[in-house]
Structures are given as structure tokens and as C-alpha cells.
PDB file of N, CA and C in Angstrom:
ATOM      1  N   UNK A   1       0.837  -1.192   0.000  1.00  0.00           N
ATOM      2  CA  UNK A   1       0.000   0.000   0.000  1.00  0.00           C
ATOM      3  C   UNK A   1       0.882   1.255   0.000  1.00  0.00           C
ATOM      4  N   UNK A   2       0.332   2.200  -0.797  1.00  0.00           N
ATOM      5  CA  UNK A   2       1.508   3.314  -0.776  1.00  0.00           C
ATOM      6  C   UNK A   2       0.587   4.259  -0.387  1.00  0.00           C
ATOM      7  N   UNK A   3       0.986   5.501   0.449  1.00  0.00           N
ATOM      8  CA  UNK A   3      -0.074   6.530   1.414  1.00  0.00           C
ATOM      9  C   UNK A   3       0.274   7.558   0.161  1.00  0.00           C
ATOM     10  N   UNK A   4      -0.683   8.695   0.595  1.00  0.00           N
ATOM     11  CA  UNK A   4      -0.476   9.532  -0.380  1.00  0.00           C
ATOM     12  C   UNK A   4      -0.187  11.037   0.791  1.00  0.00           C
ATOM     13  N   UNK A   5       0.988  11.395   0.560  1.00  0.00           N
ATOM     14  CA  UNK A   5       1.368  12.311   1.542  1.00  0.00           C
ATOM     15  C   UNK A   5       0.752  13.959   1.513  1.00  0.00           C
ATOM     16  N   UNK A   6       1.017  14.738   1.968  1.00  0.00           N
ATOM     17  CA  UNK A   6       0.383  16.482   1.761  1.00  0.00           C
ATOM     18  C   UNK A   6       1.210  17.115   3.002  1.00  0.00           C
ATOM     19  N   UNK A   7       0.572  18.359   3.107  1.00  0.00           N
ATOM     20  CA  UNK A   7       1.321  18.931   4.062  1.00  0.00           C
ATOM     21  C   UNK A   7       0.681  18.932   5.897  1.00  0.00           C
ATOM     22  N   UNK A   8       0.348  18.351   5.362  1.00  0.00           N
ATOM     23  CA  UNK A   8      -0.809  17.705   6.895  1.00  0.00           C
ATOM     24  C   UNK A   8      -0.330  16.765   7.258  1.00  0.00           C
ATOM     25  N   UNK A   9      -0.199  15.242   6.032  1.00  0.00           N
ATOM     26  CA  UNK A   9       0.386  14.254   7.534  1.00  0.00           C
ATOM     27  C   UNK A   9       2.070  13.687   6.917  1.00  0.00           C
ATOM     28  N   UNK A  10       2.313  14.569   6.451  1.00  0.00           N
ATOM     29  CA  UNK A  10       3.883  13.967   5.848  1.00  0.00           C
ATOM     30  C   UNK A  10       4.891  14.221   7.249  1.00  0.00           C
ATOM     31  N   UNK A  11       4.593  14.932   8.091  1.00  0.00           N
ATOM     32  CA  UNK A  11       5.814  14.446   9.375  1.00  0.00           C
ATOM     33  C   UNK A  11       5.045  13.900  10.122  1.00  0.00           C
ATOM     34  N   UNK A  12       4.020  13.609   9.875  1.00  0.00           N
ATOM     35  CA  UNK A  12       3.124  12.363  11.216  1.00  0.00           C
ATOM     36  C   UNK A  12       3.941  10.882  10.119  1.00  0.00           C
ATOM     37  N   UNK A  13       3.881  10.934   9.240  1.00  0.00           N
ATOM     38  CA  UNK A  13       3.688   9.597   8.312  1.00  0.00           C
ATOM     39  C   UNK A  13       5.250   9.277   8.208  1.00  0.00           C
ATOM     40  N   UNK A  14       6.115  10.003   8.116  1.00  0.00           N
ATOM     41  CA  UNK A  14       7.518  10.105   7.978  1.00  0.00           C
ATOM     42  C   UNK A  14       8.160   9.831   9.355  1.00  0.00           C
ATOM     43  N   UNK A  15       7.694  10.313  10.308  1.00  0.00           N
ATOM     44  CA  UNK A  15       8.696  10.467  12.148  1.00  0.00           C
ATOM     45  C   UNK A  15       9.028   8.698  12.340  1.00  0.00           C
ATOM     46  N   UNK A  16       8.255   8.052  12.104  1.00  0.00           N
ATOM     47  CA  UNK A  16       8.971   6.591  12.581  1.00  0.00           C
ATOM     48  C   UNK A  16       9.034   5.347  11.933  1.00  0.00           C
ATOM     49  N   UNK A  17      10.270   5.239  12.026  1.00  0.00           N
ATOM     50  CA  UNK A  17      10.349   4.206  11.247  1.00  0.00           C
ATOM     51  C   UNK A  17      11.050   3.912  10.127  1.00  0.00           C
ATOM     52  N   UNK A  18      11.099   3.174   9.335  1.00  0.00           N
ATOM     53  CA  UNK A  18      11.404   3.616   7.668  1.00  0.00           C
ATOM     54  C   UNK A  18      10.788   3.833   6.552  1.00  0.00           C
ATOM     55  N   UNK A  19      10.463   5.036   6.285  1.00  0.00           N
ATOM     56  CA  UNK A  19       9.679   5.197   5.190  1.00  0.00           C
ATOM     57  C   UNK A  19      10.373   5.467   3.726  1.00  0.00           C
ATOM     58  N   UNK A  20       9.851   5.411   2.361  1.00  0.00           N
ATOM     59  CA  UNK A  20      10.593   6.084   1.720  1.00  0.00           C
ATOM     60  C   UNK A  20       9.420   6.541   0.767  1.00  0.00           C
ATOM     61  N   UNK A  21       9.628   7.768   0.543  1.00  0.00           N
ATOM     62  CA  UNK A  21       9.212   8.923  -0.198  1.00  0.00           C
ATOM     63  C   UNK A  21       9.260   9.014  -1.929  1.00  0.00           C
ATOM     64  N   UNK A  22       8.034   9.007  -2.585  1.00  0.00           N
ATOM     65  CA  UNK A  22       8.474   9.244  -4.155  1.00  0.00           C
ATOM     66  C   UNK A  22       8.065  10.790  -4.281  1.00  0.00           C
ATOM     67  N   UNK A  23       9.042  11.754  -4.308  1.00  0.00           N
ATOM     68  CA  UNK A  23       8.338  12.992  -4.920  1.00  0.00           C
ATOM     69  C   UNK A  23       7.968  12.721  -6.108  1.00  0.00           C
ATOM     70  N   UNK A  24       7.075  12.688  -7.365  1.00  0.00           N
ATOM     71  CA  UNK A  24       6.897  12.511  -8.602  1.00  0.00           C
ATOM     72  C   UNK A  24       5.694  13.740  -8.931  1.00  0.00           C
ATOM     73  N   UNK A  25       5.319  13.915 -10.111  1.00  0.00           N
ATOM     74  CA  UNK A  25       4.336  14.941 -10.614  1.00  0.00           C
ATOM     75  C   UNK A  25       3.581  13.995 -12.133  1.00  0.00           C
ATOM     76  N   UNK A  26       2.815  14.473 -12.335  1.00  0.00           N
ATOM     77  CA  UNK A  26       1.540  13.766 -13.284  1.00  0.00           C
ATOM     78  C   UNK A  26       2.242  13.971 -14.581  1.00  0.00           C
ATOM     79  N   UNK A  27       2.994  15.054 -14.704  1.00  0.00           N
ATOM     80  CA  UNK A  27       3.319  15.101 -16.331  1.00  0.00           C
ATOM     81  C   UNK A  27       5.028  14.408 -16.615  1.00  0.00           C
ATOM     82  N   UNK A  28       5.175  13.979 -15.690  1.00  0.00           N
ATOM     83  CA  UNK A  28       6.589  13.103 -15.361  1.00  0.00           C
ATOM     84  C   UNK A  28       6.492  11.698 -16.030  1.00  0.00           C
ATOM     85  N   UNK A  29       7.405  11.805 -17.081  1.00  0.00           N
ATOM     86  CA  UNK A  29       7.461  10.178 -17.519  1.00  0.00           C
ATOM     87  C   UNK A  29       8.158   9.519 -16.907  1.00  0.00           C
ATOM     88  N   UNK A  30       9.478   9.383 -16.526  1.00  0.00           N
ATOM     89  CA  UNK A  30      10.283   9.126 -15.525  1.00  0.00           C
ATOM     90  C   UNK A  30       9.485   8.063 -14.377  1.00  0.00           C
ATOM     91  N   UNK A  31       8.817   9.658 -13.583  1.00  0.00           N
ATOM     92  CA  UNK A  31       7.960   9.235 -12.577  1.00  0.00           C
ATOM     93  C   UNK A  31       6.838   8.283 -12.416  1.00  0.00           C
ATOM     94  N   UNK A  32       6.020   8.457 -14.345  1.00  0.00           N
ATOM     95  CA  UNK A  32       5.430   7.619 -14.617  1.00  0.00           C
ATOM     96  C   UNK A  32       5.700   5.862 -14.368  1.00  0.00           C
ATOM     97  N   UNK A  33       7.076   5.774 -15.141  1.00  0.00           N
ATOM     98  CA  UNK A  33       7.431   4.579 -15.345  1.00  0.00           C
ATOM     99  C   UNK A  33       7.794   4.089 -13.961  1.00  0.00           C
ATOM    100  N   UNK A  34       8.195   4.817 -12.807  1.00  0.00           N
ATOM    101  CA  UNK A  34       8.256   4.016 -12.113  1.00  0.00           C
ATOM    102  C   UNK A  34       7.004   3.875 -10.838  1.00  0.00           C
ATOM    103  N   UNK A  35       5.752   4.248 -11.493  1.00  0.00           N
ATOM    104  CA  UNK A  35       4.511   3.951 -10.392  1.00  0.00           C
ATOM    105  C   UNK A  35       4.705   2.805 -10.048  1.00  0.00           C
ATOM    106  N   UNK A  36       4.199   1.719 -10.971  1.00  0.00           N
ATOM    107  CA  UNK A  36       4.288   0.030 -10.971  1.00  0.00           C
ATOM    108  C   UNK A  36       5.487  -0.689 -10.134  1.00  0.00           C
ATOM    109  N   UNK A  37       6.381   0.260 -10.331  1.00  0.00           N
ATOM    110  CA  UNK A  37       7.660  -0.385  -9.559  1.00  0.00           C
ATOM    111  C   UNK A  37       7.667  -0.178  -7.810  1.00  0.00           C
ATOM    112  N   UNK A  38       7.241   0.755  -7.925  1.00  0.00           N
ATOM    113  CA  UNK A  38       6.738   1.195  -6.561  1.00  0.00           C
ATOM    114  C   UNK A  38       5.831   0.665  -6.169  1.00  0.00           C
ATOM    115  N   UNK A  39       4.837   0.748  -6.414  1.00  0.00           N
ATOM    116  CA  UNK A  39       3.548  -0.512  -5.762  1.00  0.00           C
ATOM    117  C   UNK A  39       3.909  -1.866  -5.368  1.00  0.00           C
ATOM    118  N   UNK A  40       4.812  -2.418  -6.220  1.00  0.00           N
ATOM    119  CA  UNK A  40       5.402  -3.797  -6.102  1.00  0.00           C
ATOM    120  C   UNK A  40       6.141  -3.726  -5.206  1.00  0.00           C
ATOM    121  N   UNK A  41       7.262  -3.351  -4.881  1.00  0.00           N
ATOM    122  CA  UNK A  41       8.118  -3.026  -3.866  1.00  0.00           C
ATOM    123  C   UNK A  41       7.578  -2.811  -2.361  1.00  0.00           C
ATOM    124  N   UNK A  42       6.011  -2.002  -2.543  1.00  0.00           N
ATOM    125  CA  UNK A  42       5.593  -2.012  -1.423  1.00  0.00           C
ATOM    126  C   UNK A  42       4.803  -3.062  -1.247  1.00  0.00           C
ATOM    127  N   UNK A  43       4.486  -3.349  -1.708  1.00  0.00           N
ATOM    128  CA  UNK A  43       4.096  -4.924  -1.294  1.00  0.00           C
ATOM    129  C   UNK A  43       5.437  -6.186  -0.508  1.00  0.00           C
ATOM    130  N   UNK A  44       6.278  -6.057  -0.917  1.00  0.00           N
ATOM    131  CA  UNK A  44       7.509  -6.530  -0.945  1.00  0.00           C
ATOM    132  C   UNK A  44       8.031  -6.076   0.438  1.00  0.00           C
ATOM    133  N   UNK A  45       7.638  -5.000   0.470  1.00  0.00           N
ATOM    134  CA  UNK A  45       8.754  -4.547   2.044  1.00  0.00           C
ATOM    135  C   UNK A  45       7.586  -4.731   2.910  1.00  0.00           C
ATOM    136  N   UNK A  46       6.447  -4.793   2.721  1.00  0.00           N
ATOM    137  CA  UNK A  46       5.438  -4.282   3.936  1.00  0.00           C
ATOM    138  C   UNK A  46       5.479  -5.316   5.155  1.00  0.00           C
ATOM    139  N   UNK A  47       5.696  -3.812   5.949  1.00  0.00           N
ATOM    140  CA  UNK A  47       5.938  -4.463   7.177  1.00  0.00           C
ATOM    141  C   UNK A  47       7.222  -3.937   7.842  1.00  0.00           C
ATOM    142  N   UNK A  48       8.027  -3.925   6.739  1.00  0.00           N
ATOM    143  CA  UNK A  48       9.560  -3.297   6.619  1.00  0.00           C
ATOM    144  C   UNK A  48       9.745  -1.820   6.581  1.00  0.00           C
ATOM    145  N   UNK A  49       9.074  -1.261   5.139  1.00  0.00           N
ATOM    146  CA  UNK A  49       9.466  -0.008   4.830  1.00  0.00           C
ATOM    147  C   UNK A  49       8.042   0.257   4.657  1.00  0.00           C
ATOM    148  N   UNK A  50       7.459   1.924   4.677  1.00  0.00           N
ATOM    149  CA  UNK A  50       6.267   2.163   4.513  1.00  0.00           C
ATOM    150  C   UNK A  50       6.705   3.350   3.222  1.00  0.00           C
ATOM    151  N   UNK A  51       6.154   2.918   2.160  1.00  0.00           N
ATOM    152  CA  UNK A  51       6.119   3.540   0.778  1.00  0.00           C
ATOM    153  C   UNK A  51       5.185   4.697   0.639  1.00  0.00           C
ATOM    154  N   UNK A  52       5.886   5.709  -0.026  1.00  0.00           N
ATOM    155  CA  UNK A  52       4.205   7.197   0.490  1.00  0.00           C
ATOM    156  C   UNK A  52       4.830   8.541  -0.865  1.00  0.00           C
ATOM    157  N   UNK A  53       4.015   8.821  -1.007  1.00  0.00           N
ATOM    158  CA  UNK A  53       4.479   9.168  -2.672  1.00  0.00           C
ATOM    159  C   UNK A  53       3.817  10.890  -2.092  1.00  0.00           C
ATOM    160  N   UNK A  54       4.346  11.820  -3.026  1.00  0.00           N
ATOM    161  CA  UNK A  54       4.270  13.221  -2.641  1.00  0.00           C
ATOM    162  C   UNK A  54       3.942  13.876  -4.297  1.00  0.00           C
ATOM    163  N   UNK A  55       3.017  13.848  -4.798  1.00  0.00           N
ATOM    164  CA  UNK A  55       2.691  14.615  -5.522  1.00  0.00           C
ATOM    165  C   UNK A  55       3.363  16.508  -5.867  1.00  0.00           C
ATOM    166  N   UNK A  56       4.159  16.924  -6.441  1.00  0.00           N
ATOM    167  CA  UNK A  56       5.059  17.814  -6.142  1.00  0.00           C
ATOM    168  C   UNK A  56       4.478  18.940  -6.815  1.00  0.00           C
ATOM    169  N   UNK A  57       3.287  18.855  -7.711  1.00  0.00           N
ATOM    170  CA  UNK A  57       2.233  19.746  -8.067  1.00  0.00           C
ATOM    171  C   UNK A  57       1.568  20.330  -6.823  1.00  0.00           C
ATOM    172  N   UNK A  58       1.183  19.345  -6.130  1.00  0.00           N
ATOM    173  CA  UNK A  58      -0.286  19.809  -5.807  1.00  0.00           C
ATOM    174  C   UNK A  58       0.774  20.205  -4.099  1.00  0.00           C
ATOM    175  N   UNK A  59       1.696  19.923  -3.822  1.00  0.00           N
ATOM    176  CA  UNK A  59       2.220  20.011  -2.400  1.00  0.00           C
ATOM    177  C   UNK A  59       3.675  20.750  -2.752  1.00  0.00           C
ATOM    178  N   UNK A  60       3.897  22.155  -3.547  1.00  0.00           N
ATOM    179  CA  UNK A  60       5.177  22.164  -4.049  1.00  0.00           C
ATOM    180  C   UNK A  60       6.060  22.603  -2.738  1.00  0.00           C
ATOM    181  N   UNK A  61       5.103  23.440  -1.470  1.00  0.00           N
ATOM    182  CA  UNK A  61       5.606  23.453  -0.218  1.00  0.00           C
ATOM    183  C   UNK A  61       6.154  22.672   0.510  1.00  0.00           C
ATOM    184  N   UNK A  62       5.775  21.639   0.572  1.00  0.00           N
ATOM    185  CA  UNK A  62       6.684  20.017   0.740  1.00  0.00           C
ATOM    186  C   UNK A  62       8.022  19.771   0.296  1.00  0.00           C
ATOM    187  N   UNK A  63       7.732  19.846  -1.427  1.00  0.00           N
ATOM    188  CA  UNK A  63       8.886  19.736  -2.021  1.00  0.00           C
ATOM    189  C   UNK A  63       9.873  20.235  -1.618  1.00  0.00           C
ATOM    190  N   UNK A  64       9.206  22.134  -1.637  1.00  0.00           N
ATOM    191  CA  UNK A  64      10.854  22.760  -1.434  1.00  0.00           C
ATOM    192  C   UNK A  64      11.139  22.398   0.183  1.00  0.00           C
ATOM    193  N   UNK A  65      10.544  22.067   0.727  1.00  0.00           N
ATOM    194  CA  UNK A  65      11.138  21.869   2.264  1.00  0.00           C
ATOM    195  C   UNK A  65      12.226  20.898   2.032  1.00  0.00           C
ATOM    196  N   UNK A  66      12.057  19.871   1.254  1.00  0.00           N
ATOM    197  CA  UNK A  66      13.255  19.010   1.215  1.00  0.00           C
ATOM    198  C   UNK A  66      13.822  19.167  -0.255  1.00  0.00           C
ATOM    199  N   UNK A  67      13.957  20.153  -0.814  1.00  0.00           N
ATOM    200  CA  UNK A  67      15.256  20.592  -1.716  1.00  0.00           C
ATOM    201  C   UNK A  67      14.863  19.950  -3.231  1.00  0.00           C
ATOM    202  N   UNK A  68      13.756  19.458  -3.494  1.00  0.00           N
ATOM    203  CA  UNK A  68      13.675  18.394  -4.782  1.00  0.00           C
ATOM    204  C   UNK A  68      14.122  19.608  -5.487  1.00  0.00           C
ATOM    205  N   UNK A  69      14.965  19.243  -6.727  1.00  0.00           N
ATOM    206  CA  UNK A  69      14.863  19.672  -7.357  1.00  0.00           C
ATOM    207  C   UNK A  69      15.446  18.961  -8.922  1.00  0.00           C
ATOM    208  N   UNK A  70      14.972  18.164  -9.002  1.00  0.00           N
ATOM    209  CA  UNK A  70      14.688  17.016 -10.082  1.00  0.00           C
ATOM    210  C   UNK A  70      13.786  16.065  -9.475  1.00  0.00           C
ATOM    211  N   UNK A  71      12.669  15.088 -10.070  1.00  0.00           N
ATOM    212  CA  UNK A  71      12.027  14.149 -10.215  1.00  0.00           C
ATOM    213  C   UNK A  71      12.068  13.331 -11.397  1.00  0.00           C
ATOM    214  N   UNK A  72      11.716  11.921 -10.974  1.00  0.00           N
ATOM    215  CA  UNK A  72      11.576  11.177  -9.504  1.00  0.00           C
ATOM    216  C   UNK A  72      12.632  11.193  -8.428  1.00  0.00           C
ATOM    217  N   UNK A  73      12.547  11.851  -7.379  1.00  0.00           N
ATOM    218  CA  UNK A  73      13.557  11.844  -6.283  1.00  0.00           C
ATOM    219  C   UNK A  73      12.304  11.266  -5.123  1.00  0.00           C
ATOM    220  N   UNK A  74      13.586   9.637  -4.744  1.00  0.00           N
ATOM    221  CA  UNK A  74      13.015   9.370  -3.895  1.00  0.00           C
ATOM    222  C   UNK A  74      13.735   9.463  -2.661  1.00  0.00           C
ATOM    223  N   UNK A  75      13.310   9.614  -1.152  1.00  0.00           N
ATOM    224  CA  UNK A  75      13.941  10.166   0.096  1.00  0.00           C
ATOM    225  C   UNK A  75      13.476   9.085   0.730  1.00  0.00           C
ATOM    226  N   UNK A  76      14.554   8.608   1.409  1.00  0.00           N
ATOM    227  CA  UNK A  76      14.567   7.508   2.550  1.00  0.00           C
ATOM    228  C   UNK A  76      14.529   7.977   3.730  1.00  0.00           C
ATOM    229  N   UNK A  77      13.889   7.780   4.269  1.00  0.00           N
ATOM    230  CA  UNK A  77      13.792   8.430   5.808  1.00  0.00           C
ATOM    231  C   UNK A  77      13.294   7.205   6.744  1.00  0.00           C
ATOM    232  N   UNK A  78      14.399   7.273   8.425  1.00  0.00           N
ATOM    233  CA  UNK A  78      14.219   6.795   9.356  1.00  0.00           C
ATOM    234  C   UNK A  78      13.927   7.374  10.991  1.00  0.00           C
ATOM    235  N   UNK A  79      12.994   7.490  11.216  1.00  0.00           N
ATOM    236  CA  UNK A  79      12.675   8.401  12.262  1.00  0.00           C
ATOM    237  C   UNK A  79      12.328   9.749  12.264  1.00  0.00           C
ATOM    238  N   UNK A  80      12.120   9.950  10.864  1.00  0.00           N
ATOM    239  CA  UNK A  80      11.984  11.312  10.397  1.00  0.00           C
ATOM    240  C   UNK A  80      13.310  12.057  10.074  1.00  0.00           C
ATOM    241  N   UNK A  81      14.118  11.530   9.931  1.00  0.00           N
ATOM    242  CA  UNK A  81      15.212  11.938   9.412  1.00  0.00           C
ATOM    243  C   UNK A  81      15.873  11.412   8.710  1.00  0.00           C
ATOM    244  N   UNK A  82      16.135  12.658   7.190  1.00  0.00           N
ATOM    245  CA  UNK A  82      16.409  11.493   5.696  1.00  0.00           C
ATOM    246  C   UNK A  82      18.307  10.927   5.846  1.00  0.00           C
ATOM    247  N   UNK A  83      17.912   9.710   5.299  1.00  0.00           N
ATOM    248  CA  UNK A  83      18.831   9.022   4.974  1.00  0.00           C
ATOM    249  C   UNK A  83      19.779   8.671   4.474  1.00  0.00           C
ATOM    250  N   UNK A  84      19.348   8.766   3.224  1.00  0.00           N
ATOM    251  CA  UNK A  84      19.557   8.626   1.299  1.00  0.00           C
ATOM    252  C   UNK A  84      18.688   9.087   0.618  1.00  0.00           C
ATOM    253  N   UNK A  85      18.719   9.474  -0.397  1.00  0.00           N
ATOM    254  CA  UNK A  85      18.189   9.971  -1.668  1.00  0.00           C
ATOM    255  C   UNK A  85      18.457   9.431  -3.235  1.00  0.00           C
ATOM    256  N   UNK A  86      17.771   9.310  -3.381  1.00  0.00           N
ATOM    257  CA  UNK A  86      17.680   8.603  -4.958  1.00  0.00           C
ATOM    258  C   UNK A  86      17.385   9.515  -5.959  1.00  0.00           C
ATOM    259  N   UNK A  87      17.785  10.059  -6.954  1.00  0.00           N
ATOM    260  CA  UNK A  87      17.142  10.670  -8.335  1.00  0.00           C
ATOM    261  C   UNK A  87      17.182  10.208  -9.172  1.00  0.00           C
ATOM    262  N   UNK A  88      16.151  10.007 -10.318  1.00  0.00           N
ATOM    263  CA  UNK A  88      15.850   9.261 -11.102  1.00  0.00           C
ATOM    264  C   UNK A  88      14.955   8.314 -10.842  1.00  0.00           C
ATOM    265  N   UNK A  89      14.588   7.729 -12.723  1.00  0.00           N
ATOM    266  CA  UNK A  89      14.029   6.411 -12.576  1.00  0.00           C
ATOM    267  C   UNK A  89      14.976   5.305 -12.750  1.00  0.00           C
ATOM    268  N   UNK A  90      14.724   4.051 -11.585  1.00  0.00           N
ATOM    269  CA  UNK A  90      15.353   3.066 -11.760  1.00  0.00           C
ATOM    270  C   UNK A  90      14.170   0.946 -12.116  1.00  0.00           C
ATOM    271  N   UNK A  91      15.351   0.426 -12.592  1.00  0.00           N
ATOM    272  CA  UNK A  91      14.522  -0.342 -12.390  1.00  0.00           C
ATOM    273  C   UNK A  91      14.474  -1.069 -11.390  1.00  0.00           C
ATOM    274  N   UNK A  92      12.976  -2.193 -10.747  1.00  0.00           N
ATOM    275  CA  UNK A  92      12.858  -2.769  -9.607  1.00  0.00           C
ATOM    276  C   UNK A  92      13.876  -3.239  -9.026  1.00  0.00           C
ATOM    277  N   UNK A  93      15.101  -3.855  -9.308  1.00  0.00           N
ATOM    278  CA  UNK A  93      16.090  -5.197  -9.122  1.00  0.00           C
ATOM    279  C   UNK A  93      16.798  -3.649  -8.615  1.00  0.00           C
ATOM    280  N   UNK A  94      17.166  -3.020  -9.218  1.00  0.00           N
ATOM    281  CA  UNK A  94      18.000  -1.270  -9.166  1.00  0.00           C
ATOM    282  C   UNK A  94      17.696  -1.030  -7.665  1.00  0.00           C
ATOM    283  N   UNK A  95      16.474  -0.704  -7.381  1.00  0.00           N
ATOM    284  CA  UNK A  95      15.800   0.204  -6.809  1.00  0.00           C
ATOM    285  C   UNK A  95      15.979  -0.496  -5.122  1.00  0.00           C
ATOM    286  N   UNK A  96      15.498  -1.853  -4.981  1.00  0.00           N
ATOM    287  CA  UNK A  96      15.418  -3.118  -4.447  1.00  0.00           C
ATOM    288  C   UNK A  96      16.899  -2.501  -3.351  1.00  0.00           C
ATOM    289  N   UNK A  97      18.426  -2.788  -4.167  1.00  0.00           N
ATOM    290  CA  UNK A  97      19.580  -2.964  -3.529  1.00  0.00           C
ATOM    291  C   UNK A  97      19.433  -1.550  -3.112  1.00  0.00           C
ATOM    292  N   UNK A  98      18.621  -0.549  -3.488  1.00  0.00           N
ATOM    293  CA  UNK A  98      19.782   1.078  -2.761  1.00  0.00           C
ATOM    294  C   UNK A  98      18.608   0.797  -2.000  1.00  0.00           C
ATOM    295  N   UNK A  99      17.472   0.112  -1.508  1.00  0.00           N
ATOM    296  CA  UNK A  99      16.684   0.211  -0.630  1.00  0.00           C
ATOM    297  C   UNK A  99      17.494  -0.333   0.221  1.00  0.00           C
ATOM    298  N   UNK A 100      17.885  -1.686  -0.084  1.00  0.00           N
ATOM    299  CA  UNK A 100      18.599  -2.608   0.956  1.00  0.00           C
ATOM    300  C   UNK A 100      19.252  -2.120   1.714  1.00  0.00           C
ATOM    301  N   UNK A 101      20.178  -1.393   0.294  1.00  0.00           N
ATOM    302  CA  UNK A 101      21.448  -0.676   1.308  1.00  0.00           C
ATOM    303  C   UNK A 101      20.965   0.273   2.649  1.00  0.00           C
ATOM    304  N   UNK A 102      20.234   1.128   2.022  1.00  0.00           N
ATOM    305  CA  UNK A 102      20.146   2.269   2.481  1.00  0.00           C
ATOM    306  C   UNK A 102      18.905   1.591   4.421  1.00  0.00           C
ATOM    307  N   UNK A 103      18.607   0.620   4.348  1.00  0.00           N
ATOM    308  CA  UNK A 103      18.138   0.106   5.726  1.00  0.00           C
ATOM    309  C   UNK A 103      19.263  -0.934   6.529  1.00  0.00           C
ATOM    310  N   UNK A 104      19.859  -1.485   6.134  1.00  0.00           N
ATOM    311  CA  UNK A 104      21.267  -2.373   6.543  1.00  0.00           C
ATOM    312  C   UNK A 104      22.114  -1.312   7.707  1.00  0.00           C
TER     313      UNK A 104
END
């Protein structure tokens, strides 16, 4: 299940734990291509990592709080405090190991 974040519950949803973050936007192919990859993955970690995607249109106040400035940038965060960062699209098997890494 992937949450859909805003500026309301993205530091309730982010403070514990491990989450990781897709900033992406609707006219993003990039971002496009990697919806599917993301859904899967969260299926895959659940339980592990909690997957939560940030629309960067509709929340660009969000965004700039954490510096995007390319998409898809995804932000790993543990306890509410980021981790790693990813930019770009990658593929699943890709995406999978800098997750790994980045919770190890």
C-alpha cells in the first residue's frame, strides 16, 4: 500500500520508522514509469518499509522543504530523518539494492 502524503500528515507519516518517499508529478514520464515499480516493492517490504508518494504539483511546499529539485527523487527516511536519496528512474532489481542498502 503506498499513502499519499500532503502537508498535513507527511511528518506524522515520515517520524517513525522507515519510510521512503516518491516525490513525482503527473506530467513526469520518468515518474510515470516508475509507479508500478513502486507498488510492487511495497508490497515486498510491507511491514519493513512504509512507501508514500508526494505529488510535487499539488504540495510544491513540501517539495521545497526538502530541496527536490529534479524528479523522480526518492527520500529515505528513518525516524523522520532522511537518509539517502535517490534521483531518477530506476529499475525494480536497481531500486530493491539502494533500498537494501540504504536500511542495513
Amino acid at each position: 500500500m503506498v499513502l499519499e502524503l500532503n502537508a498535513d500528515n507527511f511528518e506524522k507519516e515520515t517520524s517513525e520508522g522507515w519510510v521512503l518517499v516518491d516525490f513525482w508529478a503527473p506530467w513526469c514520464g520518468p515518474c510515470k514509469r516508475m509507479g508500478p515499480v513502486f507498488e510492487e516493492l511495497s508490497e515486498e517490504y510491507s511491514g519493513k518499509v512504509k512507501f508514500a508518494k508526494v505529488n510535487t504539483e499539488d504540495n510544491s511546499d513540501v517539495a521545497g522543504e526538502h530541496d527536490i529539485s529534479g524528479i523522480p527523487c526518492l527520500i529515505m527516511f528513518k525516524d523522520g530523518e532522511e537518509v539517502d536519496r535517490f534521483v531518477g528512474a530506476f529499475p525494480k532489481d536497481s531500486l530493491k539494492e539502494k533500498i537494501d542498502g540504504a536500511i542495513k
